[in-house]
C-alpha atoms as a PDB file:
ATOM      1  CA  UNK A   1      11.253  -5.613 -14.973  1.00  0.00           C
ATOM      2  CA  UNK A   2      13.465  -2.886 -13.021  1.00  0.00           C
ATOM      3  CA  UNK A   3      12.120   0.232 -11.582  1.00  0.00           C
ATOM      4  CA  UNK A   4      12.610   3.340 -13.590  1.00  0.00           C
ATOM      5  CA  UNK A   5      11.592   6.857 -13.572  1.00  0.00           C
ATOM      6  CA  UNK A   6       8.686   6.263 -16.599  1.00  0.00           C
ATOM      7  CA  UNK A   7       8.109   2.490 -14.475  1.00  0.00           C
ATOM      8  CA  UNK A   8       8.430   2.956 -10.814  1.00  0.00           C
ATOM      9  CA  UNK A   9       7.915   0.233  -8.408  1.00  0.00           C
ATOM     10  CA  UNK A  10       4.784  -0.744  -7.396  1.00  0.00           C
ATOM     11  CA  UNK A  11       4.406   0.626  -3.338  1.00  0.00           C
ATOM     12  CA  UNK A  12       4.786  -2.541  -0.676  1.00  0.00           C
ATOM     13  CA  UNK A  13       1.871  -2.471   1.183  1.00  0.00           C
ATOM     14  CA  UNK A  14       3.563  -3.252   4.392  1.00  0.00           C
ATOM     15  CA  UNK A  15       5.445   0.076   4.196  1.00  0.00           C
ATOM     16  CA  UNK A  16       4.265   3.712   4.956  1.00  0.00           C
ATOM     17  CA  UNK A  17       4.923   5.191   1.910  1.00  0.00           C
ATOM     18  CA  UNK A  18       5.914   8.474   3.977  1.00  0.00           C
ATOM     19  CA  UNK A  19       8.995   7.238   5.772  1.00  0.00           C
ATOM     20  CA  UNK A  20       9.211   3.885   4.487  1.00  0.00           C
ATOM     21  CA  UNK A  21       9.309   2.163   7.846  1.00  0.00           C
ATOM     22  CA  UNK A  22       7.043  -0.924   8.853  1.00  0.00           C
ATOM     23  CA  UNK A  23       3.448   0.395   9.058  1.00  0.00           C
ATOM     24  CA  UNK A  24       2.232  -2.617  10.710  1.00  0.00           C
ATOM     25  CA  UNK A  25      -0.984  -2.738   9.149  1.00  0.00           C
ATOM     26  CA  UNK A  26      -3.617  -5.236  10.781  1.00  0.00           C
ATOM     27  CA  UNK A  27      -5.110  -5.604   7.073  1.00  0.00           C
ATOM     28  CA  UNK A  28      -2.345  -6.024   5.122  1.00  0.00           C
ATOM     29  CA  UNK A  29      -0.696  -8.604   7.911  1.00  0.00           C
ATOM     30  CA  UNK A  30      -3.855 -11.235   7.196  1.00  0.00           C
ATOM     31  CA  UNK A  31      -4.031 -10.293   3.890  1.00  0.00           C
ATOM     32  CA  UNK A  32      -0.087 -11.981   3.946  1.00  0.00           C
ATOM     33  CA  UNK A  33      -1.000 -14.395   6.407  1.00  0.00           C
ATOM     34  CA  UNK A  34      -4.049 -15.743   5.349  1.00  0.00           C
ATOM     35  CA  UNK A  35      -5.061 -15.459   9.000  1.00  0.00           C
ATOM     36  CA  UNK A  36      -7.845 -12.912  10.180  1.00  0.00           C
ATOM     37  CA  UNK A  37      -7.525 -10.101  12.453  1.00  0.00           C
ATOM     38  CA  UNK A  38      -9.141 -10.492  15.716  1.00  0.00           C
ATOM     39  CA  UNK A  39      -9.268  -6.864  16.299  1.00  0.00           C
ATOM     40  CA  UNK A  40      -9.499  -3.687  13.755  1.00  0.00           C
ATOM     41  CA  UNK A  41      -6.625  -2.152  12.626  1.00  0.00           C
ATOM     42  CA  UNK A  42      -5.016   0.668  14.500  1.00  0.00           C
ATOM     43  CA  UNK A  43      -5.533   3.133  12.188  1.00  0.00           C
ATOM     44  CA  UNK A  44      -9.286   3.191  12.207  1.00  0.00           C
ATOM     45  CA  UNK A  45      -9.422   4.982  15.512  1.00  0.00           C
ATOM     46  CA  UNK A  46      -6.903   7.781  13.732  1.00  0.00           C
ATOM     47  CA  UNK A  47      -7.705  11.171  11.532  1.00  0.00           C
ATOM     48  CA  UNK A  48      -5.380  11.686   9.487  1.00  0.00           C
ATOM     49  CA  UNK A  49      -4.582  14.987   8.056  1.00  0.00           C
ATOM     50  CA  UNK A  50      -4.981  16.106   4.621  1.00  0.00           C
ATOM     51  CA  UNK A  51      -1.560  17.502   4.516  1.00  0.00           C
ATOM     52  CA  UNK A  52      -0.162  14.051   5.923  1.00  0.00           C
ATOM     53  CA  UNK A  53      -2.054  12.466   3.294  1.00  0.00           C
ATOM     54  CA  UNK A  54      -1.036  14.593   0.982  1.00  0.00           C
ATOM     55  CA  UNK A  55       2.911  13.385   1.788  1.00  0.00           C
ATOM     56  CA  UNK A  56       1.600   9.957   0.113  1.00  0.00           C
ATOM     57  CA  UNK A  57       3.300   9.815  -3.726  1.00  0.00           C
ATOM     58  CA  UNK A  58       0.466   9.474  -6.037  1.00  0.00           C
ATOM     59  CA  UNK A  59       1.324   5.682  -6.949  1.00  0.00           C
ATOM     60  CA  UNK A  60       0.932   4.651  -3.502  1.00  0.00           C
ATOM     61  CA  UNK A  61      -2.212   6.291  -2.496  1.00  0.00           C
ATOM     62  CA  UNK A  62      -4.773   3.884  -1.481  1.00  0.00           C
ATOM     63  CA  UNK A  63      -2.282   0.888  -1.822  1.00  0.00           C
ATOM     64  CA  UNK A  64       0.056   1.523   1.397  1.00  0.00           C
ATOM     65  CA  UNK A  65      -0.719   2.609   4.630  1.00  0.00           C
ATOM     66  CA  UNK A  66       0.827   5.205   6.832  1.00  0.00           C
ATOM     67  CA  UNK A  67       2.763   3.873   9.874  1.00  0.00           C
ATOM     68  CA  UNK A  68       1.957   5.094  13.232  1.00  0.00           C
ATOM     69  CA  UNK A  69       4.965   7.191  13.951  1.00  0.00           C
ATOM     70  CA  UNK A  70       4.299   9.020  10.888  1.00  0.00           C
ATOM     71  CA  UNK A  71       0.533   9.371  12.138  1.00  0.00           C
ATOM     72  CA  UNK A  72       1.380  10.573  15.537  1.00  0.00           C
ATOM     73  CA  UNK A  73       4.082  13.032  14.299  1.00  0.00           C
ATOM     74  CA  UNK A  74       1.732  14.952  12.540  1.00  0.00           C
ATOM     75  CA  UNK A  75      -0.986  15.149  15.050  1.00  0.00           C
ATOM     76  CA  UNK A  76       1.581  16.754  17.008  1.00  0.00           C
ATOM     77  CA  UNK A  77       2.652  19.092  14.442  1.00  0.00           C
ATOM     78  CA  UNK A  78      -1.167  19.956  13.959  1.00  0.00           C
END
């Protein structure tokens, strides 16, 4: 079934839902894989803000992670 407005897409979960780029999450990557991780995910050693999180659209929250770039551009903003 096609997106629409009432319908949208469901997130991918190997794009930040902020800019849409890669977020080259360690999770999602063995999730796809089948193979584990050998070492956590980058984003547990990062806080992010609540106003970063709150740049996530509500049908991605807690189903896509935010890349990186998007991570270290608001640190910097902070």
């Amino acid at each position: 079934m096609p997106s629409t407005p009432e319908f949208p897409a469901p997130p991918d979960p190997g794009c930040c839902p902020v800019c849409g780029q890669p977020n080259q999450c360690a999770m999602e990557l063995a999730r796809q894989t089948g193979a584990a991780s050998t070492e956590p995910c980058w984003c547990t050693q990062v806080n992010f803000s609540a106003e970063l999180l709150a740049r996530v659209p509500a049908q991605a929250q807690g189903l896509a992670c935010i890349c990186a770039r998007c991570a270290r551009a608001a640190q910097a903003s902070e």
